[in-house]
Protein backbone atom coordinates (compact mmCIF):
# COMPACT_ATOMS: atom_id res chain seq x y z
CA UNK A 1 75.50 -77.91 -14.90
CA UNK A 2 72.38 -79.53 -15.97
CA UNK A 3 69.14 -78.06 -14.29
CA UNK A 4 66.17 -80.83 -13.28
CA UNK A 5 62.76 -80.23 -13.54
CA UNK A 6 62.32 -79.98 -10.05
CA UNK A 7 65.23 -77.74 -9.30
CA UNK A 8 63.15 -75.07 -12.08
CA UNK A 9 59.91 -75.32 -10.41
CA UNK A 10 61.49 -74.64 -6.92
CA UNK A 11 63.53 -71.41 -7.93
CA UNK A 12 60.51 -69.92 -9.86
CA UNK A 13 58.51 -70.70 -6.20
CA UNK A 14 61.07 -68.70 -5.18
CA UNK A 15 61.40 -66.00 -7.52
CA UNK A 16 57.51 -65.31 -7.32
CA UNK A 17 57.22 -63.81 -4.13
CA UNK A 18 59.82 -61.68 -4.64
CA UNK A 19 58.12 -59.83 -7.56
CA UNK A 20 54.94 -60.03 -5.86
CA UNK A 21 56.85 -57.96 -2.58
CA UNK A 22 58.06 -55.89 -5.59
CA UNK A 23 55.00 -54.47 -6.67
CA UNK A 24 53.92 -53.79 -3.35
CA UNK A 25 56.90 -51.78 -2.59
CA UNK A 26 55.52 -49.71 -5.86
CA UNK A 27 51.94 -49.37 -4.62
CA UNK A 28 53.34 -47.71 -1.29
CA UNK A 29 55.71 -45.87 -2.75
CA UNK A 30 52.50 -44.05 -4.60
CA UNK A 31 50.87 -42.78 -1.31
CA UNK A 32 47.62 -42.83 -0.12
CA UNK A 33 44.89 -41.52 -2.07
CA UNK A 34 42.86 -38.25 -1.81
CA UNK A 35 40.72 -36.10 -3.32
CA UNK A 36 41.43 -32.49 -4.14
CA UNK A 37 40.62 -29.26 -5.06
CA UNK A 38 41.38 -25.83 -6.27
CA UNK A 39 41.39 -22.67 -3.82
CA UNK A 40 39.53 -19.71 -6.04
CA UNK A 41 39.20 -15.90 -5.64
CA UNK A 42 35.95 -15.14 -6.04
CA UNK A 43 32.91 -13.03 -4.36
CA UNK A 44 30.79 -13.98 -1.66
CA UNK A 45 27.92 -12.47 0.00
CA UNK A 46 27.43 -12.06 3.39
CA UNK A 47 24.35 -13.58 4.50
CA UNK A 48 21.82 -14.41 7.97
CA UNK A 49 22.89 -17.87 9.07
CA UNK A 50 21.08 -20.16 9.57
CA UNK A 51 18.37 -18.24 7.29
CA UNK A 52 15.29 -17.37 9.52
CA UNK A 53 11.60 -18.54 8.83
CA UNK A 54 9.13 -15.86 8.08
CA UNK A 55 5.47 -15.37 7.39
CA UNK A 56 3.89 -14.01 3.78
CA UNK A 57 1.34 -11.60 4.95
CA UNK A 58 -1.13 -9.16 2.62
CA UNK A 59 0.14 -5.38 2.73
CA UNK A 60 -2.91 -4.36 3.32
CA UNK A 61 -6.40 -6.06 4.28
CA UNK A 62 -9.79 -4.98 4.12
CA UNK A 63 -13.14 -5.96 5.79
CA UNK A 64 -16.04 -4.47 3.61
CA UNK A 65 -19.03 -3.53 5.67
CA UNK A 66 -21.97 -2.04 4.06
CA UNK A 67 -22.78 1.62 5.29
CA UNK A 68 -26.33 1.28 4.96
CA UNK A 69 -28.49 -1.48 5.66
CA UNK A 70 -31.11 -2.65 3.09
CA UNK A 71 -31.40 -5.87 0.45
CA UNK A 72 -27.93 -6.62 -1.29
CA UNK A 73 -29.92 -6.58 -4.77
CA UNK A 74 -26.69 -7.86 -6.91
CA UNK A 75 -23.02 -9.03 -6.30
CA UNK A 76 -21.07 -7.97 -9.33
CA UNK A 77 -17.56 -10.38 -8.99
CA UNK A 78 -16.53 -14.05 -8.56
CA UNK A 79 -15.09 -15.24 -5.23
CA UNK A 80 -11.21 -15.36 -5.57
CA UNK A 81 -11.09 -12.75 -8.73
CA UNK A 82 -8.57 -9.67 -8.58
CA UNK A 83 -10.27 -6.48 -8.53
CA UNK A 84 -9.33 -3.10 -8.58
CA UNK A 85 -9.93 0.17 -6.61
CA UNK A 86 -13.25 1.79 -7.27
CA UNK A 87 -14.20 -1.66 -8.84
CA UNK A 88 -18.36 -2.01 -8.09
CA UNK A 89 -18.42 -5.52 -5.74
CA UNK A 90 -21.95 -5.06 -4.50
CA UNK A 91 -25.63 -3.09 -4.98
CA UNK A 92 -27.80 -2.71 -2.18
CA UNK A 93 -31.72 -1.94 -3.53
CA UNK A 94 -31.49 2.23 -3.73
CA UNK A 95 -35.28 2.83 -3.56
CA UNK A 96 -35.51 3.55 -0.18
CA UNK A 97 -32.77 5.79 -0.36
CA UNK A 98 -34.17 7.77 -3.49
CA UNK A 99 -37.09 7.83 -1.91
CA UNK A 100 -35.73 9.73 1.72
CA UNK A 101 -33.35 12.36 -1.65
CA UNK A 102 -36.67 12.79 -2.95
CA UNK A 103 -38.57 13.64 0.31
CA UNK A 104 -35.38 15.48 1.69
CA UNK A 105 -35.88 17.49 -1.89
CA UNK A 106 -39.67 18.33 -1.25
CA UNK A 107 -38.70 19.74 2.24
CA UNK A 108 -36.60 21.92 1.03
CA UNK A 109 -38.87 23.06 -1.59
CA UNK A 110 -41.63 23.40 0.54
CA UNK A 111 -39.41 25.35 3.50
CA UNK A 112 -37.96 27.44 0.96
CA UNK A 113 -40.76 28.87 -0.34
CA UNK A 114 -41.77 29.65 3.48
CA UNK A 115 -38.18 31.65 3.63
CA UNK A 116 -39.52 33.73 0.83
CA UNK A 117 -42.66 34.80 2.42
CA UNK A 118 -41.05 35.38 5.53
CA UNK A 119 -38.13 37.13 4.01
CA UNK A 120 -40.66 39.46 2.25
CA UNK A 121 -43.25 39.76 5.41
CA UNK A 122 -40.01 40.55 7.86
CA UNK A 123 -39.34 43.43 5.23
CA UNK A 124 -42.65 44.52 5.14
CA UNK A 125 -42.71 45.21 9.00
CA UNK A 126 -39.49 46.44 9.16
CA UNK A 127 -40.69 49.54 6.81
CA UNK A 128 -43.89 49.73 9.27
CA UNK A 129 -41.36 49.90 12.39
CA UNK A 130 -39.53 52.62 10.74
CA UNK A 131 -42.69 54.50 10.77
CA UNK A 132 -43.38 53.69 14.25
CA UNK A 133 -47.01 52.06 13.56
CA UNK A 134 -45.54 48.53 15.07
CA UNK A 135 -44.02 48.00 17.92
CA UNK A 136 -40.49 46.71 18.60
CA UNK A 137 -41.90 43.56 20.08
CA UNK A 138 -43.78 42.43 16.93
CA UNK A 139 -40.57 42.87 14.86
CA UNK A 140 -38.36 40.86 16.78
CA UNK A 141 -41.21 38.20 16.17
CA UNK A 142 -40.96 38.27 12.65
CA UNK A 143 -37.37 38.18 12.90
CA UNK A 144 -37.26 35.13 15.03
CA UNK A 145 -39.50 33.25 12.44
CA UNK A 146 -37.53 34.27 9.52
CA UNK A 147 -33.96 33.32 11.17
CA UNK A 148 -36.12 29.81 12.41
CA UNK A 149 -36.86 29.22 8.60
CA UNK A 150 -33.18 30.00 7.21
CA UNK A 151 -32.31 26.85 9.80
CA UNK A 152 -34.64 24.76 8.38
CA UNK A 153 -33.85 25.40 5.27
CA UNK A 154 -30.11 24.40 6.30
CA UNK A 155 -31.47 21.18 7.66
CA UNK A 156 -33.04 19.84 4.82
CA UNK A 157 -30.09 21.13 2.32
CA UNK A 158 -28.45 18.65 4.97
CA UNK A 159 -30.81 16.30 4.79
CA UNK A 160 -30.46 15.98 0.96
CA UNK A 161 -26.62 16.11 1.33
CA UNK A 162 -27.35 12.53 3.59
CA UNK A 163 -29.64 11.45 1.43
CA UNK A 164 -27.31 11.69 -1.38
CA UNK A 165 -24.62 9.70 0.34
CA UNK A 166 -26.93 6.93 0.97
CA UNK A 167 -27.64 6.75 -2.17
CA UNK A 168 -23.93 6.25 -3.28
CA UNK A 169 -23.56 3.97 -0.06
CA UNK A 170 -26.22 1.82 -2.02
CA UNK A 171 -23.06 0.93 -4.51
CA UNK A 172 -20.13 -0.86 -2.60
CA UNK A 173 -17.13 -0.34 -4.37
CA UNK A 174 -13.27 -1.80 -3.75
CA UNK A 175 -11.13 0.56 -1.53
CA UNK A 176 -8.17 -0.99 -2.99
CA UNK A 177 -6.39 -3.13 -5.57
CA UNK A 178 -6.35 -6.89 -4.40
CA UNK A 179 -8.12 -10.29 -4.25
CA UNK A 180 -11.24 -10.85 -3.18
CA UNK A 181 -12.01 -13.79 -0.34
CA UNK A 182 -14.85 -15.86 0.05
CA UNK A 183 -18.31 -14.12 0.37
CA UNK A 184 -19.80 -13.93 3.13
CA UNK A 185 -23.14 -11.98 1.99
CA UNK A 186 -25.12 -13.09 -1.04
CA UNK A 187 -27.98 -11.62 -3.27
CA UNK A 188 -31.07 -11.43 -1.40
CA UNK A 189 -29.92 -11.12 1.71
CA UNK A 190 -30.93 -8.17 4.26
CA UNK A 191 -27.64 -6.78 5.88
CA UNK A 192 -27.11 -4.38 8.94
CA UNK A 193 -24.93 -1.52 8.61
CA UNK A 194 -22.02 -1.36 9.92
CA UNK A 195 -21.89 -4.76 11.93
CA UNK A 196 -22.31 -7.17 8.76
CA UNK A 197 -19.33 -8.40 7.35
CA UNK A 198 -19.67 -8.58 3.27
CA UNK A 199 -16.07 -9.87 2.02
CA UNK A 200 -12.35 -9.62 2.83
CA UNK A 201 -9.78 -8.21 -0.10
CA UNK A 202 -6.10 -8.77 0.57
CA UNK A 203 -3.56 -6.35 -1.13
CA UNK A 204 -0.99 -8.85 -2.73
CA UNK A 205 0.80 -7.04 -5.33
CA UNK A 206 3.16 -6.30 -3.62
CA UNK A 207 3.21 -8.41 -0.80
CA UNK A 208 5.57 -8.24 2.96
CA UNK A 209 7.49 -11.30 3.86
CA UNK A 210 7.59 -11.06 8.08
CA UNK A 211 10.35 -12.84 9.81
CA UNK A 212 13.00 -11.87 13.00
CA UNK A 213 16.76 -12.14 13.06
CA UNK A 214 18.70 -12.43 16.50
CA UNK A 215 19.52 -8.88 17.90
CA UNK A 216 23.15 -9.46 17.24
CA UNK A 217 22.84 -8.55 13.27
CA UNK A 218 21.21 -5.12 14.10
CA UNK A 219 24.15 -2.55 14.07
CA UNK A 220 25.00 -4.38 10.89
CA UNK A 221 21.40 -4.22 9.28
CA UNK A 222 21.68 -0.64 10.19
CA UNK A 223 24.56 -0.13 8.54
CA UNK A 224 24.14 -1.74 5.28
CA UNK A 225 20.80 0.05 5.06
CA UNK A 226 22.05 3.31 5.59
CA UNK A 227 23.48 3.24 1.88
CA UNK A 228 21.47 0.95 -0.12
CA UNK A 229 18.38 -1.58 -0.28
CA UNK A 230 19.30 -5.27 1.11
CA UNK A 231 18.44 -7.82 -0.92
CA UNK A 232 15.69 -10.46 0.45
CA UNK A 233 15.59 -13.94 -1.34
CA UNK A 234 12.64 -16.61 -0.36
CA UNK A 235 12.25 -20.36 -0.98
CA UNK A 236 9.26 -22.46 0.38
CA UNK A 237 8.25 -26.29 -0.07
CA UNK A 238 7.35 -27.45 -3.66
CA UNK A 239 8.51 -24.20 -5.54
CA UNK A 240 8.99 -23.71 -8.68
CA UNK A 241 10.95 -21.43 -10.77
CA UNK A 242 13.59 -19.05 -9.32
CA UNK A 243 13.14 -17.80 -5.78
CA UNK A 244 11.35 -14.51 -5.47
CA UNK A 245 13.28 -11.70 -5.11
CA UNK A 246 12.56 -8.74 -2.86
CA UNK A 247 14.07 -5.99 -0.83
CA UNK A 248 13.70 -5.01 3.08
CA UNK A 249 12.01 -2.21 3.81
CA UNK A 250 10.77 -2.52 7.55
CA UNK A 251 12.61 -2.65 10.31
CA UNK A 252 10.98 -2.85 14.32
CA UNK A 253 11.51 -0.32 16.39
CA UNK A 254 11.94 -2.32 19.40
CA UNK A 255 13.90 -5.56 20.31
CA UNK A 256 11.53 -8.74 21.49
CA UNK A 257 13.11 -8.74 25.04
CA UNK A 258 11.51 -12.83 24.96
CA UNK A 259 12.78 -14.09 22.28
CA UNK A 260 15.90 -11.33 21.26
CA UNK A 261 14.81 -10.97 18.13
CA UNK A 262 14.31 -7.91 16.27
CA UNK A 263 11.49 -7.95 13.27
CA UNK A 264 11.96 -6.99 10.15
CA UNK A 265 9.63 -6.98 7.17
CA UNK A 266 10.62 -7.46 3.20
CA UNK A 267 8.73 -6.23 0.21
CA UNK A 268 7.92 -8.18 -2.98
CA UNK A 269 6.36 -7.13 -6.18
CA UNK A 270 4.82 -11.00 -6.09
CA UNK A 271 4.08 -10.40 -9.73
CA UNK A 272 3.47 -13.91 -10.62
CA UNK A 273 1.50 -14.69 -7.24
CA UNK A 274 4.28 -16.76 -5.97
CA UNK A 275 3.91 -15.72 -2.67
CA UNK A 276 0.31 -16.40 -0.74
CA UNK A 277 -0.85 -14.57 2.31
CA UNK A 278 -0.31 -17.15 5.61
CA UNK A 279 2.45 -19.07 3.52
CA UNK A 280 5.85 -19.86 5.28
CA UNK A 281 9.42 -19.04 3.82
CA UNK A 282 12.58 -19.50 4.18
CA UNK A 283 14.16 -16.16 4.24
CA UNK A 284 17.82 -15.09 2.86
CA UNK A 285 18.69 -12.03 3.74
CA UNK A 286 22.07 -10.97 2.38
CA UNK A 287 24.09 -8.23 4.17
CA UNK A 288 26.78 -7.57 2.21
CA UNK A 289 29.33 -8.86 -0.59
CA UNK A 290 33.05 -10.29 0.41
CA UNK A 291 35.08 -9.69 -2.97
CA UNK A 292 37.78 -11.77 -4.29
CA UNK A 293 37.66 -13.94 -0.91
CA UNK A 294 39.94 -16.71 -0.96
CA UNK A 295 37.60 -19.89 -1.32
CA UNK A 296 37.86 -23.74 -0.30
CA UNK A 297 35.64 -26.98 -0.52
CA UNK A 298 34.20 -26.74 3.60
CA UNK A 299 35.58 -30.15 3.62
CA UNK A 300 38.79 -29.69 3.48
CA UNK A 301 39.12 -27.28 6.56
CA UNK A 302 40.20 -29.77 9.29
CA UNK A 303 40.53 -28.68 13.51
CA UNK A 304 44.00 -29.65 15.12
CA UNK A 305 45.10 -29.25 18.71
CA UNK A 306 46.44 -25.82 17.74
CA UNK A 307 43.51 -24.45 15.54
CA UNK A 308 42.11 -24.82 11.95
CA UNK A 309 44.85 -26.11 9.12
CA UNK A 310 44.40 -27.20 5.75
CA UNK A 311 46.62 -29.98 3.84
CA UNK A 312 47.87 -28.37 1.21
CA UNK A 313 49.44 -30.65 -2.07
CA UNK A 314 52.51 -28.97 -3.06
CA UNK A 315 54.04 -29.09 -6.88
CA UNK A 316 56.59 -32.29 -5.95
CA UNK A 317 53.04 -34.35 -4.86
CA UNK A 318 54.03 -33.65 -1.24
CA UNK A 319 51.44 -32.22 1.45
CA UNK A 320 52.03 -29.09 4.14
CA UNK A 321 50.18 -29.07 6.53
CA UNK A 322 49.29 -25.11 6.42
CA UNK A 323 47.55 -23.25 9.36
CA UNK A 324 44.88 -20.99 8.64
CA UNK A 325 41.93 -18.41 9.74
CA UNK A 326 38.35 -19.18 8.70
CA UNK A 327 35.68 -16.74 7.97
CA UNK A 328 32.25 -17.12 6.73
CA UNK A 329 30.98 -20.13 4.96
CA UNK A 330 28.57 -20.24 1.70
CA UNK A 331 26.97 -23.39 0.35
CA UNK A 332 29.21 -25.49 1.32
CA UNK A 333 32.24 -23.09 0.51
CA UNK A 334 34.70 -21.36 3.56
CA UNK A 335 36.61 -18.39 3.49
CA UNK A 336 40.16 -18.43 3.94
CA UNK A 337 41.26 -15.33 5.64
CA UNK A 338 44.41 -16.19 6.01
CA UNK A 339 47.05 -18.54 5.01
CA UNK A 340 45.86 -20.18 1.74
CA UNK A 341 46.51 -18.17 -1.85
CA UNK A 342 43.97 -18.60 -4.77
CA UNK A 343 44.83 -21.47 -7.03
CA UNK A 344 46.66 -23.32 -4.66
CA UNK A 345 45.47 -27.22 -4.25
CA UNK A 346 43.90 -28.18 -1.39
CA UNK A 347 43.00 -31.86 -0.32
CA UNK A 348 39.27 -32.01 0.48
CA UNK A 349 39.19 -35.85 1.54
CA UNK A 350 41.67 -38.38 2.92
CA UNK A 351 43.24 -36.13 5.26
CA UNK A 352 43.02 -39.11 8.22
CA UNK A 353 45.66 -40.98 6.09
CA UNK A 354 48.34 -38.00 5.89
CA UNK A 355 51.11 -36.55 7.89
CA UNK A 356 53.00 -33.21 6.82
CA UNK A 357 55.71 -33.78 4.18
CA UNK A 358 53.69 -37.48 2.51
CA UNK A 359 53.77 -38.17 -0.74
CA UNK A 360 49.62 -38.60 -1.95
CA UNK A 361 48.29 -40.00 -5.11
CA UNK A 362 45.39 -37.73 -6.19
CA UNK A 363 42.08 -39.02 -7.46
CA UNK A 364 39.60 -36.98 -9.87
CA UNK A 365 36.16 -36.94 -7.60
CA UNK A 366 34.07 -36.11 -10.92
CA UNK A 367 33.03 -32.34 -8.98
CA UNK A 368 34.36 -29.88 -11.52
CA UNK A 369 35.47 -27.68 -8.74
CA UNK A 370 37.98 -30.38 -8.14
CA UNK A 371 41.30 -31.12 -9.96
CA UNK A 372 44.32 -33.04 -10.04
CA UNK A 373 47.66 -31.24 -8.54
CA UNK A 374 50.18 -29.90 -10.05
């Protein structure tokens, strides 16, 4: 039987749908899509969350006054510089105080010599009262003026003693090792001891981080620092290189009943002057270390009507949907208590699409933690 024209170009009308139904019947067969990823053992530390805010604050601070007054005759540093203890910052004119050592010297000199000749004259009429030619009232006379004299002699040995510390006062040197603030007295000027401020000098190597964690993580802080130092880590806007490390070493002894808060305190060595006095940080305070903790993209915990589950792709490209228990969660990264093994593939997006026991297709996402399944 012959075949028109017409009668072709009708059955291949026909014939194209069908194919076209054909390859749709393929696509569904392939399942949705989703994106996966590998559960991994691996350790995790236990940290503060969310991380507090804390304070960098000098370990020490110092106010230098001058102990004498007088003329500030030389400053011997540059605003901002680091010095070290014992370090000469400023001179204050000595003369007047070598002039009050010298006079306090002269004094002595002068009442010492009157010691001698009353030391000698007391023994003179001591021998004359032994022979009876004075009378008891004339001896306790010399007496009183030679025990008056050994006091005066005291007070100017005293008096040089002052004088001598004045004249060491005159040189104003760094009680500690730190960095100098701005001045606040300048050569020339007169200052009054003690009420003149001179300069500031912070202590910054090393330096306390202050910040407060809810009351609920003190038996635990306790704990952990019973046996070893716990690690302090601090970040802060525009910072470069890696964060400063440190360790805490202060703990409050009382709870903020306000806020319920206890303070704690962290030390850094602050080496490279990261860390500036006033500065806010982000703190990270870790507690402890999970090891070998079962692992999984946060994303692909979901929350059912009956608790947490997790769709888990099984070797024939099927998906169970397995319960599990949830622990702590690290950059993006939960623990898996319970229910999940290491290795196992888990899908981390496209779980709207599924139902237990559905076939997926599984897309690469590009993140290396995720892969294809089995």
């Amino acid at each position: 039987m012959k075949i028109s024209a017409h009668h072709f170009l009708l059955i291949a009308a026909l014939l194209v749908p069908a194919a076209g139904c054909s390859r749709a019947v393929k696509r569904e067969a392939a399942g949705p899509p989703v994106l996966v990823a590998k559960a991994v053992a691996t350790n995790v530390p236990v940290q503060i969350d969310p991380p507090p805010v804390g304070h960098v604050m000098a370990i020490a601070t110092v106010t230098v006054h001058s102990q004498i007054g007088g003329i500030i005759s030389a400053v011997n540093f540059q605003e901002g510089q680091e010095v070290k203890k014992g370090d000469l910052l400023f001179s204050i004119d000595p003369r007047p105080s070598q002039a009050a050592l010298d006079s306090a010297r002269a004094s002595l000199e002068r009442d010492q010599a009157q010691l001698n000749y009353a030391r000698i004259s007391f023994e003179r009429e001591q021998k004359l009262f032994d022979q009876k030619l004075i009378s008891r009232d004339e001896l306790d006379t010399n007496q009183a003026s030679l025990d008056a004299l050994l006091g005066t002699v005291l007070v100017d040995k005293a008096a040089i003693t002052n004088a001598l510390l004045n004249l060491e006062f005159c040189e104003i040197r760094s009680p500690i090792d730190g960095k100098t603030g701005g001045l606040q007295a300048y050569a020339g000027n007169v200052v009054k001891a003690p009420d003149d401020v001179l300069l500031t000098i912070n202590q910054i190597h090393p330096i306390y981080v202050e910040f407060a964690v809810p009351e609920q993580y003190l038996p635990e802080i306790k704990k952990q620092m019973a046996g070893r130092a716990l690690a302090v880590q601090v970040s802060f806007e525009n910072m470069s290189g890696p964060p400063p490390q440190g360790e805490l070493t202060f703990v409050d002894n009382t709870v903020d009943m306000t806020t319920g808060t206890i303070g704690l305190k962290a030390t850094f060595p602050n080496e490279n002057n990261s860390l500036w006095p006033g500065q806010f940080a982000q703190v990270v305070l870790t507690l402890s270390e999970l090891t070998d903790a079962v692992v999984v993209p946060s994303q692909a915990v979901q929350v059912g009507q009956t608790g947490q589950f997790i769709y888990v792709v099984k070797a024939d490209g099927t998906v169970e949907m397995r319960p599990v228990e949830t622990g702590i969660t690290f950059k993006n990264e939960t623990v898996v208590q319970s229910g999940l093994k290491a290795d196992e593939t888990v899908v981390t997006d496209g779980q709207l699409r599924l139902a237990p026991g559905a076939k997926v297709t599984v897309k690469n996402s590009g993140s290396a933690s995720n892969t294809n399944a089995p």
